[in-house]
Protein backbone atom coordinates (compact mmCIF):
# COMPACT_ATOMS: atom_id res chain seq x y z
CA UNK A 1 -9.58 -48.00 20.58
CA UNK A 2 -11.60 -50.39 18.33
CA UNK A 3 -13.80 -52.82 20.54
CA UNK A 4 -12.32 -56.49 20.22
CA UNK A 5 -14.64 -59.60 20.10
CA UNK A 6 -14.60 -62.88 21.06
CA UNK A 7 -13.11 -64.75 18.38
CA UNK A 8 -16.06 -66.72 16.91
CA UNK A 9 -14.19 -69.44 16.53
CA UNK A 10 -14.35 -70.43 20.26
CA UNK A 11 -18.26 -69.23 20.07
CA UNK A 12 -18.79 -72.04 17.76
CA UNK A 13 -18.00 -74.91 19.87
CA UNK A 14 -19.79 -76.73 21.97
CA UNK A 15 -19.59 -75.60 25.27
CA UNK A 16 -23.05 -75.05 26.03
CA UNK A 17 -24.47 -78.21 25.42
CA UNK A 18 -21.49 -79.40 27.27
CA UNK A 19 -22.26 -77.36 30.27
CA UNK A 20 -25.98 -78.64 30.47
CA UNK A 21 -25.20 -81.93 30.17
CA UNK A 22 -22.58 -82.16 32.83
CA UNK A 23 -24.85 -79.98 35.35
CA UNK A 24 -28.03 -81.44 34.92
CA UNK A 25 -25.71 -84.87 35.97
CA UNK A 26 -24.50 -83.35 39.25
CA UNK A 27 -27.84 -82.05 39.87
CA UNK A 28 -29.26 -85.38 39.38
CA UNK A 29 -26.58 -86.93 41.77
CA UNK A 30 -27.59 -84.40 44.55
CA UNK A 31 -24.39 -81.98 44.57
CA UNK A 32 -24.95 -79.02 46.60
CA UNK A 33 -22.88 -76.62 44.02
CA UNK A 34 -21.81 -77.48 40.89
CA UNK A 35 -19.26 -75.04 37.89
CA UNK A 36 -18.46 -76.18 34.55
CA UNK A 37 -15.48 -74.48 33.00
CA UNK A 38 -14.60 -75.05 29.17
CA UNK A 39 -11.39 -73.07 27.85
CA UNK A 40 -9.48 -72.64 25.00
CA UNK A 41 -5.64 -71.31 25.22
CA UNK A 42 -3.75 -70.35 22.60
CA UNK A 43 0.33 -69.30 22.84
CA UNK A 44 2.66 -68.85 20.07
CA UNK A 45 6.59 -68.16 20.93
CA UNK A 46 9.50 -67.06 18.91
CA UNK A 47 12.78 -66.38 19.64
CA UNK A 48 15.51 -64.20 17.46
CA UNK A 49 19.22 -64.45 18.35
CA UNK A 50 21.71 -62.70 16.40
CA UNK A 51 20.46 -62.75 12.77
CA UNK A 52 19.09 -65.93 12.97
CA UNK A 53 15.36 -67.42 13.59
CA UNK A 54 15.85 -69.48 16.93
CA UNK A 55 12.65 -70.92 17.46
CA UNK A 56 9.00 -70.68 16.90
CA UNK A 57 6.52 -72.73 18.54
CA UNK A 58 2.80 -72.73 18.43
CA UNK A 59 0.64 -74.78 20.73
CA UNK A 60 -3.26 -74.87 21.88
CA UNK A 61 -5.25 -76.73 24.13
CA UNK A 62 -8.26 -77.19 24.75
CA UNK A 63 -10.99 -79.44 27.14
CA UNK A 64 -12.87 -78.63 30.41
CA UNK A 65 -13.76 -79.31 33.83
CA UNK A 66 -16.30 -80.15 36.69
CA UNK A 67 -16.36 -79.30 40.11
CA UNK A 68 -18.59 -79.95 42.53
CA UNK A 69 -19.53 -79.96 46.82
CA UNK A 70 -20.87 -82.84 47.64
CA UNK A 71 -21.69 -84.60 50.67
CA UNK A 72 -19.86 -81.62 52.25
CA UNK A 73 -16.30 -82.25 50.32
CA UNK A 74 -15.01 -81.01 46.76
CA UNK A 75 -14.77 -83.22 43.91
CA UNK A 76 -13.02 -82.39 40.39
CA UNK A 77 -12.39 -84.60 37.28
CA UNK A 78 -11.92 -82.94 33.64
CA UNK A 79 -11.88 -84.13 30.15
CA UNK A 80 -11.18 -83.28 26.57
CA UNK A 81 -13.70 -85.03 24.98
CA UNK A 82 -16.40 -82.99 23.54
CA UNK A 83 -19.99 -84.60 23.59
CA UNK A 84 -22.57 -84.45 26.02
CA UNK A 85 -22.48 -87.93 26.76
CA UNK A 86 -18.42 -87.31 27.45
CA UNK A 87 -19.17 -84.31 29.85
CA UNK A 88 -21.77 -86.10 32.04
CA UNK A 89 -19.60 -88.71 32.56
CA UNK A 90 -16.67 -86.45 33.70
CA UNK A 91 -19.01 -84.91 35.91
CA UNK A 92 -19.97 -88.09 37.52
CA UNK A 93 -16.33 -88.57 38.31
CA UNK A 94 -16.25 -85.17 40.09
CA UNK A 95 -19.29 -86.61 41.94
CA UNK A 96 -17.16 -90.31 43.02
CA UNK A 97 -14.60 -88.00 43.91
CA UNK A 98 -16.16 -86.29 45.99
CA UNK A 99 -17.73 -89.00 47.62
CA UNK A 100 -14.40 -90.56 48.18
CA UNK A 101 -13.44 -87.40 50.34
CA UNK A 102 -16.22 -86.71 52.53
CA UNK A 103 -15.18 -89.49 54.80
CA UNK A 104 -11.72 -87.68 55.06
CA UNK A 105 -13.23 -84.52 55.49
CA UNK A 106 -12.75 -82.07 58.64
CA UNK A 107 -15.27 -79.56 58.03
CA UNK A 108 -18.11 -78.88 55.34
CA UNK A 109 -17.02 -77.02 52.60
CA UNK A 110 -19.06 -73.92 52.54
CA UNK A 111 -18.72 -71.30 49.60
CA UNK A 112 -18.89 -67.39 50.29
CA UNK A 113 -22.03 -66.13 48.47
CA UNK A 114 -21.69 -64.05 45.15
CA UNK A 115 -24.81 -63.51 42.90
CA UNK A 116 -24.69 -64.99 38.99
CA UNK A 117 -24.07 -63.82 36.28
CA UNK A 118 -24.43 -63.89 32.37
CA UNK A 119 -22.39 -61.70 30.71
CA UNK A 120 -19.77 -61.50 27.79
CA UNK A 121 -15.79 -60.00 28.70
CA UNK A 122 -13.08 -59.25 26.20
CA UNK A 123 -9.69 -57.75 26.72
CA UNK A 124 -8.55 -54.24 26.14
CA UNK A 125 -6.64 -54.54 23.02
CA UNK A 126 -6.58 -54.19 19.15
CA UNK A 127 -4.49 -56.56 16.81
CA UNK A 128 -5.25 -59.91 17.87
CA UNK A 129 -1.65 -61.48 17.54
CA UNK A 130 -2.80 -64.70 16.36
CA UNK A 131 -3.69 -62.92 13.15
CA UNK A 132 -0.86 -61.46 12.28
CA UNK A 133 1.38 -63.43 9.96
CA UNK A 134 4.67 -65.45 11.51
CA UNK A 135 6.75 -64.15 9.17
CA UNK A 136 5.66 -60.22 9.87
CA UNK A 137 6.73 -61.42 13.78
CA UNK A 138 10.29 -63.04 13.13
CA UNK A 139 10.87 -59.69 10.75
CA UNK A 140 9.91 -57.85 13.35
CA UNK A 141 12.44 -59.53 15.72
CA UNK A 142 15.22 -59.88 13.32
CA UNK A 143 14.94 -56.01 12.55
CA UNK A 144 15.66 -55.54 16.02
CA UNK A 145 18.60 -57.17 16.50
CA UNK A 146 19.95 -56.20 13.19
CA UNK A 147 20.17 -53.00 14.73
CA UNK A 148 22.01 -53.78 17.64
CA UNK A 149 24.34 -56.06 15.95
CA UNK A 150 25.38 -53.13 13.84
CA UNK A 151 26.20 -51.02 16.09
CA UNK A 152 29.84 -52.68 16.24
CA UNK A 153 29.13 -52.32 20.17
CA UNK A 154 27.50 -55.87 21.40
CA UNK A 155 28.60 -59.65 20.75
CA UNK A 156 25.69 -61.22 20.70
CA UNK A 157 21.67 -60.26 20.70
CA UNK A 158 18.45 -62.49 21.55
CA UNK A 159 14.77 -61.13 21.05
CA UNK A 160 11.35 -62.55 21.54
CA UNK A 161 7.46 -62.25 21.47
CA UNK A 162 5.77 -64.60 23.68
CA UNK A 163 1.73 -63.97 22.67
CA UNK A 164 -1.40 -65.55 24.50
CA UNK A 165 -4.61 -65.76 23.78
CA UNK A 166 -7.07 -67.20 26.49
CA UNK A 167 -10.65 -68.00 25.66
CA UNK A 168 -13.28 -68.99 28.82
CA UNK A 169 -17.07 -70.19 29.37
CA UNK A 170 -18.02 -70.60 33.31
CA UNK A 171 -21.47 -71.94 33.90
CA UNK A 172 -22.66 -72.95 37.16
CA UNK A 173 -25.44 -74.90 38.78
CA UNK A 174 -26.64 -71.84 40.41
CA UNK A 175 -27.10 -70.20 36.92
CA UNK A 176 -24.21 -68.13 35.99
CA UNK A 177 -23.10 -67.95 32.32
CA UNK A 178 -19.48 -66.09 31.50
CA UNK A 179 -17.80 -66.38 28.27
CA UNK A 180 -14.46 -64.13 28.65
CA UNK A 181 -11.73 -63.53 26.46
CA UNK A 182 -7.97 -62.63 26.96
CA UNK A 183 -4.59 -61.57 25.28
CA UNK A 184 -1.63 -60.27 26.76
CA UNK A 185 1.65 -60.08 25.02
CA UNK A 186 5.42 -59.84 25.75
CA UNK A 187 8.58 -59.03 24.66
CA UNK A 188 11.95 -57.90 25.32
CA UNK A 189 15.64 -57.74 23.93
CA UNK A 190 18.57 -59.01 25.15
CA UNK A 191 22.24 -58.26 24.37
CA UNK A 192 25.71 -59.17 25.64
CA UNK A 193 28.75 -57.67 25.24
CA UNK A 194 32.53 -59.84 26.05
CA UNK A 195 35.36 -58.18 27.00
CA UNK A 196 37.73 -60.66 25.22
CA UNK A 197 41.02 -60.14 27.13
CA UNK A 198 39.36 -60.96 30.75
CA UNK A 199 36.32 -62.87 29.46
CA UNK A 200 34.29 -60.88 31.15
CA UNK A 201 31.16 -60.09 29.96
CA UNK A 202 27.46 -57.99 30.98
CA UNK A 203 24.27 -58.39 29.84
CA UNK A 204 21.28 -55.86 29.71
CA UNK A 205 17.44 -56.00 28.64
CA UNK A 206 15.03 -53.26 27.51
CA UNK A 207 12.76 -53.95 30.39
CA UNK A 208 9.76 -53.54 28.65
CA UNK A 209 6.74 -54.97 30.64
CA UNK A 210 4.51 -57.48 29.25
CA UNK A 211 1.02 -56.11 29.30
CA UNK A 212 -2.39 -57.33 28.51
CA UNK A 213 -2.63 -55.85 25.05
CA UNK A 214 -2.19 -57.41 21.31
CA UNK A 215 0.02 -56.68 18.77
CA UNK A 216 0.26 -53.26 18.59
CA UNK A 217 1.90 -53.46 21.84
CA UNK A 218 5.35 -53.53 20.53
CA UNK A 219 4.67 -51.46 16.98
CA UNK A 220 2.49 -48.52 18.01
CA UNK A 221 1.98 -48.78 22.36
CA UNK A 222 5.12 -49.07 23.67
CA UNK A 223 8.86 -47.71 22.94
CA UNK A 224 10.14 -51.38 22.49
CA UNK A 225 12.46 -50.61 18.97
CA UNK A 226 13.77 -47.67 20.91
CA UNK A 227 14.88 -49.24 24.08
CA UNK A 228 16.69 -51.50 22.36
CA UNK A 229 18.18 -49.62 20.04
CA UNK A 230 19.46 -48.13 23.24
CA UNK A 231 20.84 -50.93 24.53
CA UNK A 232 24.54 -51.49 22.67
CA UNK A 233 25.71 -47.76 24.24
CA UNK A 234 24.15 -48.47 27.39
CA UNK A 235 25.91 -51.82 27.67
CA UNK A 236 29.19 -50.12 26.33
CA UNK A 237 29.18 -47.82 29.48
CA UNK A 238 28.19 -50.12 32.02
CA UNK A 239 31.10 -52.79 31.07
CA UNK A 240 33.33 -49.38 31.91
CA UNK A 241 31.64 -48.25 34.62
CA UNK A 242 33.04 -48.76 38.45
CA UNK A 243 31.88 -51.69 40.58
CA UNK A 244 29.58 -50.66 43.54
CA UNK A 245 31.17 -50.31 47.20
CA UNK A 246 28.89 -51.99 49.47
CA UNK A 247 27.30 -49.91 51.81
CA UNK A 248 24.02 -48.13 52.75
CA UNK A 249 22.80 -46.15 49.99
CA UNK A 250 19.56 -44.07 49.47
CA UNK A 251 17.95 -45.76 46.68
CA UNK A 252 15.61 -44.40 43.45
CA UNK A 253 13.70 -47.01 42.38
CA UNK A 254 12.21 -47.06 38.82
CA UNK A 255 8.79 -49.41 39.00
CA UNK A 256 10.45 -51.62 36.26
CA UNK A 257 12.62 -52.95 38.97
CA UNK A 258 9.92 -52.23 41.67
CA UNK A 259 7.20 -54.11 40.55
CA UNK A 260 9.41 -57.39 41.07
CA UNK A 261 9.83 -56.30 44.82
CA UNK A 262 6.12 -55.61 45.03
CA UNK A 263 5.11 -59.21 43.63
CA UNK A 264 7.87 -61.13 45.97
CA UNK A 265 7.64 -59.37 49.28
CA UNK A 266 3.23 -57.77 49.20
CA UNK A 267 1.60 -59.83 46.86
CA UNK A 268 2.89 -63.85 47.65
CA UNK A 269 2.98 -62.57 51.43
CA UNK A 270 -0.70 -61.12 51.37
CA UNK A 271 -2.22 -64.54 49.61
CA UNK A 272 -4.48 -66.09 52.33
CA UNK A 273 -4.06 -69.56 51.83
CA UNK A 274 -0.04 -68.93 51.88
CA UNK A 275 -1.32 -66.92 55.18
CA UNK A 276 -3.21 -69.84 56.64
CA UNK A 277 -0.35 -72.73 55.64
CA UNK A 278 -2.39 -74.18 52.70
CA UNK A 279 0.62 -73.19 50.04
CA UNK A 280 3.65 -74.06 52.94
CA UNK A 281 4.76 -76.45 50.46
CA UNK A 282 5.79 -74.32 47.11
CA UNK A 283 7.71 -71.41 48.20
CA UNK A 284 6.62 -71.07 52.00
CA UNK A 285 4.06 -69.82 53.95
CA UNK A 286 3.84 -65.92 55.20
CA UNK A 287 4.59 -63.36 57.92
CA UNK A 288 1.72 -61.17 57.35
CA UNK A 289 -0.48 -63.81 59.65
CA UNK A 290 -4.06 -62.84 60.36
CA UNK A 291 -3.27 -61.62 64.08
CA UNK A 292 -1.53 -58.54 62.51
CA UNK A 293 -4.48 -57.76 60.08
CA UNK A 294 -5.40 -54.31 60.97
CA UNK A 295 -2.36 -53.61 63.53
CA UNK A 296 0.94 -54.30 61.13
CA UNK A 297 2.67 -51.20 59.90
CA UNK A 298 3.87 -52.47 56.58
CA UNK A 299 5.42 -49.56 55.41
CA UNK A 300 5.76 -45.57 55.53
CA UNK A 301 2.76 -44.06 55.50
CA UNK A 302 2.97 -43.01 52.12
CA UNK A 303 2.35 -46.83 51.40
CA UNK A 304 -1.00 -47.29 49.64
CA UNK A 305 -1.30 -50.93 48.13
CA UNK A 306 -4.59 -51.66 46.10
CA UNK A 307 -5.93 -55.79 44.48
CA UNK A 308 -7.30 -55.37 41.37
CA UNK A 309 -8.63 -57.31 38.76
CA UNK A 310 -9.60 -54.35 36.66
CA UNK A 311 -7.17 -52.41 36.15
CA UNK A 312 -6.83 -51.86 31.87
CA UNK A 313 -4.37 -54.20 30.36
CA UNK A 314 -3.61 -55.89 33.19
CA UNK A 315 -2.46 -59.16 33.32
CA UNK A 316 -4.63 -60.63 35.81
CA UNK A 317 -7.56 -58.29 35.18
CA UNK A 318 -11.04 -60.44 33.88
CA UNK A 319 -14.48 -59.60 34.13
CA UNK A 320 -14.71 -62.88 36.28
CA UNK A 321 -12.23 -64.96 38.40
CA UNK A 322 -13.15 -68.65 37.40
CA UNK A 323 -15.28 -68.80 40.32
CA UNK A 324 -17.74 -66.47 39.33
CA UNK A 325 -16.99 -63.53 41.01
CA UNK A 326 -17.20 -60.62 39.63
CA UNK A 327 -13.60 -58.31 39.43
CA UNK A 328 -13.17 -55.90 41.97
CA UNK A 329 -10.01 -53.63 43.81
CA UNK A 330 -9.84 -53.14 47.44
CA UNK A 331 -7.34 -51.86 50.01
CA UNK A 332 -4.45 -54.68 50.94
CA UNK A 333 -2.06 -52.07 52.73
CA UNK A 334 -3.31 -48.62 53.58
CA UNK A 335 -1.15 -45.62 54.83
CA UNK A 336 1.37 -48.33 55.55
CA UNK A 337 -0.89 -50.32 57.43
CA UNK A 338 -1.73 -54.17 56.50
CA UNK A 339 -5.66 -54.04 55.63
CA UNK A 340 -6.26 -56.94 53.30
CA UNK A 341 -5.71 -60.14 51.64
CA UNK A 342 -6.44 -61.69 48.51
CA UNK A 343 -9.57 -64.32 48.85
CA UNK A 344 -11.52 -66.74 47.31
CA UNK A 345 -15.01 -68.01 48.04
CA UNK A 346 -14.27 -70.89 50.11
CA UNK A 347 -11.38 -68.82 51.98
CA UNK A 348 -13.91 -65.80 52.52
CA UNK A 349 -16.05 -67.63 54.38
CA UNK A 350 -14.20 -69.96 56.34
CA UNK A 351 -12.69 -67.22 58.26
CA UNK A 352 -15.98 -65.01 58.20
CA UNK A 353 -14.47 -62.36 55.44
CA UNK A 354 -17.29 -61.85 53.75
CA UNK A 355 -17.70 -61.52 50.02
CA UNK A 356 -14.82 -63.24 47.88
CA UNK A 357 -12.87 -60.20 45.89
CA UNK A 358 -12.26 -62.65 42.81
CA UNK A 359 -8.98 -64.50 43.13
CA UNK A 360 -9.52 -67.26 42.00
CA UNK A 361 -7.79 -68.66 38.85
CA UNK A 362 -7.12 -72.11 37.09
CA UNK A 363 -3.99 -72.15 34.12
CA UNK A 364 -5.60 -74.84 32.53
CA UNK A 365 -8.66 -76.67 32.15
CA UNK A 366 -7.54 -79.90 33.93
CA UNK A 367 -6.39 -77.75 37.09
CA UNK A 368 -8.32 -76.71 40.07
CA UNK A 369 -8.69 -73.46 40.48
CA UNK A 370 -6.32 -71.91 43.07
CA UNK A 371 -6.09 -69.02 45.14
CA UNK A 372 -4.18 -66.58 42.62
CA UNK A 373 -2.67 -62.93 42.82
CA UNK A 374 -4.53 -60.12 41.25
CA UNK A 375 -3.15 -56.76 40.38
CA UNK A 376 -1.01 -55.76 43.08
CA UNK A 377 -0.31 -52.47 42.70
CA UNK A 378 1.23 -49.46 44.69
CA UNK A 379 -0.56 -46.21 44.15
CA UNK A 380 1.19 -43.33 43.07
CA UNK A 381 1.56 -40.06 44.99
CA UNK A 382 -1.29 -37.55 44.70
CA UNK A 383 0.63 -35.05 43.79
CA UNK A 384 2.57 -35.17 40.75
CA UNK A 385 6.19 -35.83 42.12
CA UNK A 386 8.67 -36.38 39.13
CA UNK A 387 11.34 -38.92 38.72
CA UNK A 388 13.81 -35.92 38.62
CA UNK A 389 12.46 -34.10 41.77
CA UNK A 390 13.12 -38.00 43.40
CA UNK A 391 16.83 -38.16 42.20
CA UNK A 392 17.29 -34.28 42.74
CA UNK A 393 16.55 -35.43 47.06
CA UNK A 394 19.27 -37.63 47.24
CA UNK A 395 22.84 -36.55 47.72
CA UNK A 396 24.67 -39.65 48.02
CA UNK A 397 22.44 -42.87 46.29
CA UNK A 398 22.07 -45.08 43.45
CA UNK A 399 18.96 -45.03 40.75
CA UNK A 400 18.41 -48.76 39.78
CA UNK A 401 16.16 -49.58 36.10
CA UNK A 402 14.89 -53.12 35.23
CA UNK A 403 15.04 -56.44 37.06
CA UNK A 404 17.12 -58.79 37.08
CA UNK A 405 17.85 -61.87 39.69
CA UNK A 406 15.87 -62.24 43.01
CA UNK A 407 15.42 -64.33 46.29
CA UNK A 408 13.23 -63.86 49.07
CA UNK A 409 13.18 -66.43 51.96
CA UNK A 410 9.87 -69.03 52.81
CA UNK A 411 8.09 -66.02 54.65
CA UNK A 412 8.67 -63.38 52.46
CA UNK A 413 10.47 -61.39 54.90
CA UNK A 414 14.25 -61.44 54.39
CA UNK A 415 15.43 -60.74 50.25
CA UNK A 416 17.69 -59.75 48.13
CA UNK A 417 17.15 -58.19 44.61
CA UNK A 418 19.83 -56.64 41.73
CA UNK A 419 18.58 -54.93 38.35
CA UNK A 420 19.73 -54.04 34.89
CA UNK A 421 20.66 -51.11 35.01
CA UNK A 422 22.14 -48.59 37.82
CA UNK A 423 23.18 -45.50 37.72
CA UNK A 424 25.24 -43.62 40.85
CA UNK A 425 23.72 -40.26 42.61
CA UNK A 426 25.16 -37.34 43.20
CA UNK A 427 24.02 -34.16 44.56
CA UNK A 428 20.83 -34.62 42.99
CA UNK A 429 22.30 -35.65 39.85
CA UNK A 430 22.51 -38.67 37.65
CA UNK A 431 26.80 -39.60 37.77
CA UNK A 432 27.04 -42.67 35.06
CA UNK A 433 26.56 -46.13 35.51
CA UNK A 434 27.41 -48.68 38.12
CA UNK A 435 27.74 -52.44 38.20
CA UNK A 436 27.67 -55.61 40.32
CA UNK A 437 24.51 -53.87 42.68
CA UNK A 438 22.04 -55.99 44.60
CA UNK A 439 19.89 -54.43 47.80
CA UNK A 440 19.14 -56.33 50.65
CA UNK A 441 16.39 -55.67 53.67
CA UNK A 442 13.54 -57.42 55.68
CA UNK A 443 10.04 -56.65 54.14
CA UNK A 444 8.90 -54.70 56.91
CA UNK A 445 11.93 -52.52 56.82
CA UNK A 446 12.47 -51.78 53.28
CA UNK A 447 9.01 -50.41 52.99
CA UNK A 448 8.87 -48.25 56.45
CA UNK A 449 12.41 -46.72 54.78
CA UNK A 450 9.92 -45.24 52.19
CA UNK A 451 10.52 -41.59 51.75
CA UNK A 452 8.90 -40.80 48.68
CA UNK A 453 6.17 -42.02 46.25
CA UNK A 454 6.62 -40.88 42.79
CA UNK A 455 3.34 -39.25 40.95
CA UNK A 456 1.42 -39.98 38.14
CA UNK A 457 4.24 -39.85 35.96
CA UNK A 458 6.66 -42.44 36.88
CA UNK A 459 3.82 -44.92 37.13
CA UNK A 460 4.22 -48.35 34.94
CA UNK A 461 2.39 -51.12 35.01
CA UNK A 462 4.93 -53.92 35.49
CA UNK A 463 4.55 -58.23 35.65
CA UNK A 464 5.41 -61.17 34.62
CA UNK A 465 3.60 -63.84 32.72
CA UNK A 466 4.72 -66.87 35.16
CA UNK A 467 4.08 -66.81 38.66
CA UNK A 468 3.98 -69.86 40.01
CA UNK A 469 2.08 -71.83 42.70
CA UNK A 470 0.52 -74.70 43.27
CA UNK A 471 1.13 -78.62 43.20
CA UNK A 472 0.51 -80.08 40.89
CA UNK A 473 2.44 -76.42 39.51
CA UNK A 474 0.30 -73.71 38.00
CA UNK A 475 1.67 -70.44 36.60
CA UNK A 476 -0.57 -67.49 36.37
CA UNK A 477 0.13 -63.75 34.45
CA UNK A 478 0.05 -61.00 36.74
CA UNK A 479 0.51 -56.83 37.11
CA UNK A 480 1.99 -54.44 39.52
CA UNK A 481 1.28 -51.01 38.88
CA UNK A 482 3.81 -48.39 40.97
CA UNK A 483 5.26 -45.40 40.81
CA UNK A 484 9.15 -44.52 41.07
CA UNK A 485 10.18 -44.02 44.66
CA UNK A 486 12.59 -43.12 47.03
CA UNK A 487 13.97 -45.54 49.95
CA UNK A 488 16.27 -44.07 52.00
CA UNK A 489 19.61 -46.59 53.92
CA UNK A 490 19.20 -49.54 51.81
CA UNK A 491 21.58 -51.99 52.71
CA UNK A 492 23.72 -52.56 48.88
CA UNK A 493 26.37 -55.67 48.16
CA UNK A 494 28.48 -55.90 45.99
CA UNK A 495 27.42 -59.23 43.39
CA UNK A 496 31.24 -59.29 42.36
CA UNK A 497 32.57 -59.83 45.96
CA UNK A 498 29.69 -61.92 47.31
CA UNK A 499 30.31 -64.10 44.12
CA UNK A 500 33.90 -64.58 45.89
């Protein structure tokens, strides 16, 4: 793989100077820790449907922030003005701030130590997409759904790139100096197909998982042009396939619909500030409370659950979190027992944790940085267990492909999820298609039904580029690796009938 670089047109500006002017300002104001963050993020955005160009949008921002403890309380002001004489006087508003909260202030705010560092991290990928022309991307897209459109089978088609690049220098008072540099890309397709006597109508995606690569992602990496040259048959057979009975079902599923259940009921539910009550108010607080650290039996014990911000073209992997910490991967659930969370420095030591393991993560320069998800991934099984040696143990089940819609109550216990694509189990055979599945279970039970962890084979690396948290709201990108796997009982409804 050729070795990207930072592009040097983000080395050329002026963070540096920036950076020393703002510190030496806190230092001379007496802060007891200081981090300057400048960033640069670039995202472009373009959207095919049918045989027409939809949209495409291009945006990038830029500025950066202070942060400060001081007088025992955190203070934070940012600014996109890029002089010295700017910086140090953003930094002496994260200093009034600061000042302003101490009164207010219950405890000290006390960091987690982590040693500095000056170092330089780029991406694993190889065509920057920001270099490759607009019109070579909307061809690209327009090719796509050509293809489907001509296959007589589909009514209507919709495909799009969405491409980030995301450029960041950390300094800190202490001494650190990071420069890091990240793209990620992704992409799907999109068709529908209307049955024009009942109106009804299905849709279906490729499912193709946005990873933390560049452009040749879509033309060289991944299968992207076949999947969805797949698509118009597939849809064909699941308008004419039968509508799921509810029931109990043993269930085979792929990790492009897994992932989704991975992020909603481990990763939100293993964030320690969601934990502790700190994120109650967007999207609830968590069952996994600290009392059952070391004692809850998440799941089967084939259930092996790893944080990561390493991981190669991972969404949230960095060399860095934005507070300095260096990436890492440690145990959240082992052998099905709950044996982790996801920190950050202040978090670490507040309830005597120890080191931070890097999650901490800001979505733009004039946000704090938040508590934010890492790779959350579960680990395949030793042994190489294939996706047809899964399917060929169940006699009476359902294989489900891609996700879809989702909802997960405020303690990420009780949810519900449905995919793209699902295909009925027999005998240890693949039967044709279904339609109108969702599966339904509490957290706990779900992953103690377990049976079987696919190998090596069946693992993707799944995500999404928008998980939000955070108020003022913050999204962050993010990957679960898993395996296939096999969860025997699972409680299925019918989406048709509940719909009623």
């Amino acid at each position: 793989m050729k070795v990207a670089l930072i592009d040097p047109t983000f080395l050329a500006l002026p963070f540096e100077r920036l950076a020393d002017a703002a510190l030496a300002r806190v230092k001379e104001r007496g802060a007891t820790y200081a981090d300057f963050r400048f960033e640069r993020l670039r995202r472009h955005t373009i959207v095919a449907r049918d045989r027409e160009l939809e949209t495409s949008v291009s945006s990038e921002s830029m500025g950066f922030s202070v942060r400060v403890i001081h007088k025992g309380a955190w203070g934070f002001a940012a600014g996109t003005d890029l002089t010295p004489d700017a910086a140090a006087a953003v930094a002496a508003r994260a200093i009034e701030v600061a000042e302003t909260l101490a009164p207010l202030n219950i405890e000290p705010v006390v960091l987690a130590d982590e040693p500095t560092y000056t170092d330089t991290y780029v991406s694993s990928y190889e065509i920057d997409p920001f270099t490759v022309p607009e019109d070579q991307k909307i061809e690209f897209l327009l090719g796509l759904n050509e293809r489907a459109l001509a296959s007589g089978l589909i009514d209507h088609v919709t495909s799009y790139v969405i491409l980030a690049s995301e450029e960041k220098f950390f300094a800190s008072l202490a001494g650190a100096r990071i420069t890091q540099q990240r793209v990620r890309v992704k992409g799907d397709l999109t068709a529908t197909r209307i049955d024009k006597s009942s109106g009804q109508f299905e849709t279906m995606g490729t499912a193709l998982p946005p990873a933390g690569r560049g452009w040749e992602y879509f033309t060289t990496i991944s299968d992207f042009s076949k999947k969805a040259d797949e698509i118009p048959m597939l849809l064909q057979e699941k308008m004419a396939s039968p509508s799921v009975r509810p029931g109990r079902y043993d269930l085979v599923i792929d990790p492009t619909n897994l992932w989704l259940t991975i992020h909603e009921s481990i990763g939100h539910s293993t964030e320690l500030d969601r934990v502790l009550g700190y994120e109650a108010n967007y999207a609830g607080t968590s069952f996994a409370t600290l009392d059952k650290l070391n004692t809850l039996r998440f799941g089967s014990p084939l259930m092996n659950v790893t944080g990561d911000r390493q991981v190669q073209h991972g969404l949230s992997t960095v060399g860095y979190d934005d507070e300095g910490v260096a990436a890492q991967t440690w145990n959240i659930i082992r052998d099905g027992v709950l044996v982790g969370y996801q920190l950050n420095r202040q978090i670490a030591r507040k309830q005597g944790l120890g080191r931070s393991n890097g999650c901490a993560f800001a979505d733009a320069p004039e946000h704090l940085p938040l508590q934010r998800m890492p790779n959350v991934s579960l680990q395949p099984n030793p042994k190489d267990i294939t996706l047809d040696a899964l399917i060929g143990g169940v006699e009476q089940g359902i294989y489900i492909v891609g996700d879809k819609s989702w909802s997960i109550d405020m303690q990420r216990y009780n949810f519900q999820f449905t995919g793209q694509k699902f295909y009925r189990i027999r005998g240890g055979k693949l039967v044709g298609q279904l339609k109108d599945v969702a599966y339904q279970a509490r957290t706990t039970d779900f992953w103690n039904a377990m049976a079987s962890v696919g190998g090596e084979s069946t693992y993707l690396l799944g995500g999404a580029f928008n998980c939000g948290k955070g108020q003022p709201s913050q999204i962050a990108p993010v990957t679960h690796g898993c395996p296939a796997a096999l969860f025997r009982q699972i409680h299925v409804l019918n989406t048709a009938l509940e719909g009623h």
